[in-house]
Protein backbone atom coordinates (compact mmCIF):
# COMPACT_ATOMS: atom_id res chain seq x y z
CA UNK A 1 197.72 155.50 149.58
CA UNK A 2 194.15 154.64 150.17
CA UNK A 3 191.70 155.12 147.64
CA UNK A 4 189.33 155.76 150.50
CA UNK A 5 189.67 159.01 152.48
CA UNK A 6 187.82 161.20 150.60
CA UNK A 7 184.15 161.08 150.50
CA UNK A 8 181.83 163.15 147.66
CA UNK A 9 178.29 164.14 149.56
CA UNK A 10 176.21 167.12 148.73
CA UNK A 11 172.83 168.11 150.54
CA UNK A 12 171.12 170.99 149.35
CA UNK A 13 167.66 172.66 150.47
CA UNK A 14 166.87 175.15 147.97
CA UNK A 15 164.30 176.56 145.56
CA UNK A 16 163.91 174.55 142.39
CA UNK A 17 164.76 177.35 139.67
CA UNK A 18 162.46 176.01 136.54
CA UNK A 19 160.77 173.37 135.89
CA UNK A 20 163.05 170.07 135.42
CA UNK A 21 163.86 169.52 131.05
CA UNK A 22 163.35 165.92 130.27
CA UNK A 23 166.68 164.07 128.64
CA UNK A 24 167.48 161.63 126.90
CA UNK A 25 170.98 160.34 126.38
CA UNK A 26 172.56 158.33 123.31
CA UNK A 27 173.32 154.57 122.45
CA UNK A 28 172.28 151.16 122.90
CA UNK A 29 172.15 151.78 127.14
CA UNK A 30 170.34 154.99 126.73
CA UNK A 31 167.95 156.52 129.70
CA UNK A 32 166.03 159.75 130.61
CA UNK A 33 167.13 162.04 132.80
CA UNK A 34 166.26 165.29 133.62
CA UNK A 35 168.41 168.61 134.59
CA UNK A 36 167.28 171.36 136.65
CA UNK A 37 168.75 174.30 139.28
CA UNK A 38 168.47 174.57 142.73
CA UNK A 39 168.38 178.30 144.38
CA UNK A 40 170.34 178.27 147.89
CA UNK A 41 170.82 181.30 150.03
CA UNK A 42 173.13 183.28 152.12
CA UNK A 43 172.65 185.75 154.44
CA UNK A 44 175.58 187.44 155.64
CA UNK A 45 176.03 188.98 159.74
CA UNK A 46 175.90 192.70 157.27
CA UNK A 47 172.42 191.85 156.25
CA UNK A 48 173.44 191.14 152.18
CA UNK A 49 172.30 188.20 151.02
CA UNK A 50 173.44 186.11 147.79
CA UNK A 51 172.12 183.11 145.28
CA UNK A 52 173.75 180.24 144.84
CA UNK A 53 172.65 178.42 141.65
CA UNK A 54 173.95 174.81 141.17
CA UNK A 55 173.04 172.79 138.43
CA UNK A 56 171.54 169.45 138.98
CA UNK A 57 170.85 166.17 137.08
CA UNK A 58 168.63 162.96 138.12
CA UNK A 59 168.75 159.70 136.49
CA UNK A 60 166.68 156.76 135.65
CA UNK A 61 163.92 156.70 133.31
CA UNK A 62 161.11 155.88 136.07
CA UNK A 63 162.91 158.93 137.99
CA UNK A 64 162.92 161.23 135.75
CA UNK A 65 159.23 160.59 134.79
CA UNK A 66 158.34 161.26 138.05
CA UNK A 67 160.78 164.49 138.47
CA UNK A 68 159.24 165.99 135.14
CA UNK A 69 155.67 165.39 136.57
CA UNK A 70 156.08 166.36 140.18
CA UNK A 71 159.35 168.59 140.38
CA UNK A 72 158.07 172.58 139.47
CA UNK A 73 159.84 175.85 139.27
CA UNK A 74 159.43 177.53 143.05
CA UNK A 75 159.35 174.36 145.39
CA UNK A 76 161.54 174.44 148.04
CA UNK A 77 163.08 171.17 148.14
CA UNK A 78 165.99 168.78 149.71
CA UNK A 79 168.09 167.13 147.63
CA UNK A 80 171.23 164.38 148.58
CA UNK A 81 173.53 163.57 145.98
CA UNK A 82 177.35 164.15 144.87
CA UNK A 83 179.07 166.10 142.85
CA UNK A 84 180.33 165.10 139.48
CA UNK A 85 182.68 166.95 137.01
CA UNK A 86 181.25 165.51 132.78
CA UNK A 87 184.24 166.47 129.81
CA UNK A 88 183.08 166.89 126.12
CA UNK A 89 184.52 168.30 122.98
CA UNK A 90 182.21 170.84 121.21
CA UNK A 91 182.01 170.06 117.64
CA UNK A 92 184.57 172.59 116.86
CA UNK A 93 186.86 171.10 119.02
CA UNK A 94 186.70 173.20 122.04
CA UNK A 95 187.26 171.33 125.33
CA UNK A 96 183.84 171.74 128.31
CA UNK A 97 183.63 170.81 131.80
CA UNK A 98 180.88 170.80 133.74
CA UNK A 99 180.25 170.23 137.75
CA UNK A 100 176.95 169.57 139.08
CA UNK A 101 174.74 167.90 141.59
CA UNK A 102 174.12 163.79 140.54
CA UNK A 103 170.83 164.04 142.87
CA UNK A 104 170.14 160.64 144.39
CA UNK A 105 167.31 161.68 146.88
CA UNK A 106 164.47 164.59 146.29
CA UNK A 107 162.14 165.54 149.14
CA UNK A 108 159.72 167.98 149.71
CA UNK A 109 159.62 170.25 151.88
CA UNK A 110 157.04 172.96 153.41
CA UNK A 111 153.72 172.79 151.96
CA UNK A 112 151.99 173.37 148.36
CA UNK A 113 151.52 176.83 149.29
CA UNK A 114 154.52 178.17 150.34
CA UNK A 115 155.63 180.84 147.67
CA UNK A 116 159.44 181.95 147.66
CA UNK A 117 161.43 184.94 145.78
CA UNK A 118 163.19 183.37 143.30
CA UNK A 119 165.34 185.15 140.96
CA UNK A 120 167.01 188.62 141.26
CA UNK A 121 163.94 190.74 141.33
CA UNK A 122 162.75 192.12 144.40
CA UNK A 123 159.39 190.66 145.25
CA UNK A 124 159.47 187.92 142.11
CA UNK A 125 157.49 185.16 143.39
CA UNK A 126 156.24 181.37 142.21
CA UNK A 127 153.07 180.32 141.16
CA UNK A 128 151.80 177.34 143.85
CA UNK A 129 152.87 174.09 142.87
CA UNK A 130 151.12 170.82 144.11
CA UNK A 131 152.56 167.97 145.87
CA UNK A 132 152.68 164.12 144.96
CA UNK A 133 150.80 161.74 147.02
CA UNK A 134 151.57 158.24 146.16
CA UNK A 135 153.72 157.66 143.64
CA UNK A 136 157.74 157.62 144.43
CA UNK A 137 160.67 157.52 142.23
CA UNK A 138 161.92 153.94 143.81
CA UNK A 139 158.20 152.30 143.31
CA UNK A 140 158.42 149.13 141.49
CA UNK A 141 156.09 149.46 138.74
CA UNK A 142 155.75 145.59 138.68
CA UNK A 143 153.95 145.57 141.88
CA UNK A 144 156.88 144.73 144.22
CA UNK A 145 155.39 145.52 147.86
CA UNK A 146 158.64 147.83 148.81
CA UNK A 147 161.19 148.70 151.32
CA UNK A 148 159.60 147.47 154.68
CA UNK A 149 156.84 146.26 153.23
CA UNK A 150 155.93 142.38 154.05
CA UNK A 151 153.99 139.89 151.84
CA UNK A 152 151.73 138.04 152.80
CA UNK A 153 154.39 135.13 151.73
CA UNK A 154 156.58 136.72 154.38
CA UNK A 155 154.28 137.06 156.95
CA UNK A 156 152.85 133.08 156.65
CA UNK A 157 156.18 132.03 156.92
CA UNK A 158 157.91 130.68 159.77
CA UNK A 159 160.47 132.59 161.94
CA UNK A 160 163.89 131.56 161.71
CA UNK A 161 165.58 129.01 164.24
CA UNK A 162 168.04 130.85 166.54
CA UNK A 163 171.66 130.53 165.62
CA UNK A 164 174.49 130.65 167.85
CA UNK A 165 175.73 134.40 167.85
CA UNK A 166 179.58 133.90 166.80
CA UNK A 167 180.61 137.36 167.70
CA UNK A 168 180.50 137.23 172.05
């Protein structure tokens, strides 16, 4: 059988449920990370309406930096990922599982004012929450220009000679 025909791919937009918690995890390889919840919504042909709450986790220490700074309780939000089951043993033994969202992409969406209900109370709304301007999650801190950026290296340099296309 082929180890390839499944595929794990979750895209959520949703209301960020508090404000991310900062992580750090254990050992020589250790890195921040931060965990949060996402609010999605339902609304049913009858008019109900229900809350989904999935738990969510994003990695890298430059990410999570950013997350902690820019990610706040109310902000509607996309988020790509996949989903991820963790095991552990509590320390009296007891076996835990645990399925949430590895987010991989966070984007904003709406504006800085947009308020939301979020929670189970009628009318409970979010305080406004600011957006980032220039600073990303994926910026090289060492001053590497970027995705589809050109240096001025690049740019001096000479195009490449044509090469005979091998697939026609």
């Amino acid at each position: 059988m082929n180890d390839y025909n499944s595929y794990n791919h979750v895209t959520l937009i949703g209301r960020i449920g508090q404000d991310p918690e900062l992580k750090r995890t254990k050992g020589k390889n250790s890195q921040d990370f931060v965990k949060f919840s996402v609010a999605t919504y339902r609304k049913y042909k009858t008019g109900a309406k229900s809350t989904t709450w999935t738990q969510c986790s994003y990695w890298g220490d430059i990410r999570a930096a950013w997350a902690q700074k820019y990610v706040k309780k109310g902000m509607l939000m996309l988020l790509t990922g996949h989903l991820e089951t963790r095991k552990w043993t509590t320390p009296d033994g007891s076996p835990r599982w645990a399925t949430e969202v590895k987010v991989e992409y966070i984007g904003f969406i709406g504006s800085p004012a947009d308020k939301a209900d979020v929670g189970d109370k009628p009318g409970e709304t979010e305080p406004k929450a600011e957006y980032p301007t220039a600073e990303y999650p994926d910026q090289d801190l060492e001053g590497d220009p970027g995705m589809g950026q050109i240096t001025d290296e690049e740019e001096d340099a000479a195009p490449p000679e044509d090469e005979e296309d091998d697939f026609f």
